[in-house]
C-alpha atoms as a PDB file:
ATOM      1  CA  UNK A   1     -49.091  -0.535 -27.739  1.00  0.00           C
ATOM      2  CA  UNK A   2     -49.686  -3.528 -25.063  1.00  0.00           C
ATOM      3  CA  UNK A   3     -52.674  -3.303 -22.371  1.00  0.00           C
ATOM      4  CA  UNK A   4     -51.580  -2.473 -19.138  1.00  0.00           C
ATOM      5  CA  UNK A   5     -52.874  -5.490 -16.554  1.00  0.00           C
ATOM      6  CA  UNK A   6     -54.694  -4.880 -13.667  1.00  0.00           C
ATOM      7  CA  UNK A   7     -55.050  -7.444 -10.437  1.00  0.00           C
ATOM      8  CA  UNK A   8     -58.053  -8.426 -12.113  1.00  0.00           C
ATOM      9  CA  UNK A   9     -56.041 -10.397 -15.058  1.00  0.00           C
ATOM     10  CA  UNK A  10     -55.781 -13.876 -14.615  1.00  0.00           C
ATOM     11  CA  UNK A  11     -53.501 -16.548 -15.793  1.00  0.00           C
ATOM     12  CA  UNK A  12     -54.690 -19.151 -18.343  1.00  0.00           C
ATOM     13  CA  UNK A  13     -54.155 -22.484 -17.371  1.00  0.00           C
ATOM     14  CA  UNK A  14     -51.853 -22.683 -20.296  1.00  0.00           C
ATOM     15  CA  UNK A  15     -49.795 -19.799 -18.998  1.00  0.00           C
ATOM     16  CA  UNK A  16     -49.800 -21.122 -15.623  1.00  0.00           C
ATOM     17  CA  UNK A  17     -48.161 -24.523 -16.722  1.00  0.00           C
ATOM     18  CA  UNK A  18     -45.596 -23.025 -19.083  1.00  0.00           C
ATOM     19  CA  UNK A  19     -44.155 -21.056 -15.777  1.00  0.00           C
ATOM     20  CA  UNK A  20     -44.481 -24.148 -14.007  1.00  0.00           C
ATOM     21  CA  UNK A  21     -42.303 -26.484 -16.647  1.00  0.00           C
ATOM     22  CA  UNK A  22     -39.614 -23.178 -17.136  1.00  0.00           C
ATOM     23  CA  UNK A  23     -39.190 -22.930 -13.656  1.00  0.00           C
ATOM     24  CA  UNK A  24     -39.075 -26.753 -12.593  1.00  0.00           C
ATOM     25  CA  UNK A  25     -35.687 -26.961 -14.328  1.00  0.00           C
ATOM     26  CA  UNK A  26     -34.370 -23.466 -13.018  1.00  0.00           C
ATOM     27  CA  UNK A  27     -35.297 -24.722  -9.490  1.00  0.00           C
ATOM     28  CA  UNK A  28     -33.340 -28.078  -9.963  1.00  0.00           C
ATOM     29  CA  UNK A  29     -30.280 -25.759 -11.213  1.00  0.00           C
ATOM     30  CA  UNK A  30     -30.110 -24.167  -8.182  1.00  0.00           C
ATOM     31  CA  UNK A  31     -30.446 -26.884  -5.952  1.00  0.00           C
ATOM     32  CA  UNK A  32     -27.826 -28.742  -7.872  1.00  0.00           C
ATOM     33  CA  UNK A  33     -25.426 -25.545  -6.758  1.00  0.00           C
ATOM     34  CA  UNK A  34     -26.410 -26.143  -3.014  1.00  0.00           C
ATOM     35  CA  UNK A  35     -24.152 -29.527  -3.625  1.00  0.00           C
ATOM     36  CA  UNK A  36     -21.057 -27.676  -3.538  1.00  0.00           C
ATOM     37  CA  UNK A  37     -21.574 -24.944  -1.167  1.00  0.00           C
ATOM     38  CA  UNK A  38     -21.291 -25.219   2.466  1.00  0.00           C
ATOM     39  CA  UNK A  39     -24.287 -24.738   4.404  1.00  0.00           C
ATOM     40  CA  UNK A  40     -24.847 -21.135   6.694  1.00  0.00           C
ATOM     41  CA  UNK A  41     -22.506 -19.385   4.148  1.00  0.00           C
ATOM     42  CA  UNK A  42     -23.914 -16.371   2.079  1.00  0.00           C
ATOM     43  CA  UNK A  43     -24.190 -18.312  -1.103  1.00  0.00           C
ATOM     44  CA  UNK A  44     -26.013 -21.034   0.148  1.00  0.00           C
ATOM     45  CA  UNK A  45     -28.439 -18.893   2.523  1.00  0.00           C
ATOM     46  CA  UNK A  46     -28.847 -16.640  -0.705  1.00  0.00           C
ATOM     47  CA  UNK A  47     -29.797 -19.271  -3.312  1.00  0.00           C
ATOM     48  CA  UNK A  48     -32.147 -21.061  -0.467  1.00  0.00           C
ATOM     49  CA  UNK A  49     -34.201 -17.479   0.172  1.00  0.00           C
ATOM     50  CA  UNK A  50     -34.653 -17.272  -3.906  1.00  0.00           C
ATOM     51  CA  UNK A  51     -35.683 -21.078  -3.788  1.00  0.00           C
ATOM     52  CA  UNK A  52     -38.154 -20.610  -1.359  1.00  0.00           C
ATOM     53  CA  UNK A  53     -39.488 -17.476  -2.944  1.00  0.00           C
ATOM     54  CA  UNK A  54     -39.899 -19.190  -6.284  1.00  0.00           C
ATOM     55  CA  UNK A  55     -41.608 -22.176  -4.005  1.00  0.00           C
ATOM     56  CA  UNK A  56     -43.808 -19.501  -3.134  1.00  0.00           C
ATOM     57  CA  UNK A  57     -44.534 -17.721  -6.395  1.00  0.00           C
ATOM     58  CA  UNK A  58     -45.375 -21.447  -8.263  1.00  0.00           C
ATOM     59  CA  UNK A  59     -48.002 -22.159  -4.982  1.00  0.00           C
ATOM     60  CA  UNK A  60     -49.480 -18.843  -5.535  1.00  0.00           C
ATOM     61  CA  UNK A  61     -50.007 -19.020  -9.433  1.00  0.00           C
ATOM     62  CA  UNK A  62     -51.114 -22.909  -9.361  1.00  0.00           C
ATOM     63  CA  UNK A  63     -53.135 -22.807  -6.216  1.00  0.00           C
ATOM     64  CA  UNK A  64     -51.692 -26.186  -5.324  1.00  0.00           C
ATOM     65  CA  UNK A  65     -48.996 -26.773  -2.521  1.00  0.00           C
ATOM     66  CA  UNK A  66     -45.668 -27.852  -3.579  1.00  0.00           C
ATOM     67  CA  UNK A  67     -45.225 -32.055  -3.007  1.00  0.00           C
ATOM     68  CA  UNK A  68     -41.653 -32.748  -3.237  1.00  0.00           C
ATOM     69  CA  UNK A  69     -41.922 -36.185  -4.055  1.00  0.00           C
ATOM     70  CA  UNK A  70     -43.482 -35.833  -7.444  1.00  0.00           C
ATOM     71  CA  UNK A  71     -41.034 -35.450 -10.851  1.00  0.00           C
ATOM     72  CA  UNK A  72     -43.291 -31.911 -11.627  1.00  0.00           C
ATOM     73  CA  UNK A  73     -43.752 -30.673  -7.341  1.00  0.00           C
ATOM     74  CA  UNK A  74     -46.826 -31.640  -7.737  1.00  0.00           C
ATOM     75  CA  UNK A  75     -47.720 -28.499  -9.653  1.00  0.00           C
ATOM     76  CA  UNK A  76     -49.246 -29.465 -13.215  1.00  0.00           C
ATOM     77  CA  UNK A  77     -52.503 -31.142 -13.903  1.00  0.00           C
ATOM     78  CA  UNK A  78     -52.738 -34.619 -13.723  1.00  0.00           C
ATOM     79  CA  UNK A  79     -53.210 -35.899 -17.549  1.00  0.00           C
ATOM     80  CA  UNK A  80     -54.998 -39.068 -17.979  1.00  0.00           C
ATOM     81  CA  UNK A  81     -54.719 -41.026 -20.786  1.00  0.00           C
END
């Protein structure tokens, strides 16, 4: 039987960057959709709210804001080496 978690539990970094590179991809998927939708329809206003939640959700976990320019948002640890 599994431990219930509490708001005390944390995320290792580990866990934090294996959301981070599933949901990178999943994010791109749904952006790729926006392409052939036309904008203000139901769809598109739809898959933009869970976009911007999921924006949200990877800020929260990482404690980093999202930088659209970079290939990862931004979101993963800078490896050097």
């Amino acid at each position: 039987m599994s431990r219930r978690h509490d708001r005390n539990d944390r995320l290792t970094e580990s866990e934090i960057e294996a959301i981070v590179l599933a949901a990178i991809p999943l994010r791109m998927a749904i952006q790729k959709c926006f392409i052939s939708l036309k904008p203000f329809n139901e769809t598109y206003s739809l898959l933009h709210h869970h976009v911007a939640g999921l924006d949200a959700v990877l800020e929260r976990i990482t404690g980093r804001s999202i930088d659209y320019r970079s290939r990862d948002l931004g979101l993963l640890p800078r490896r050097d080496g």
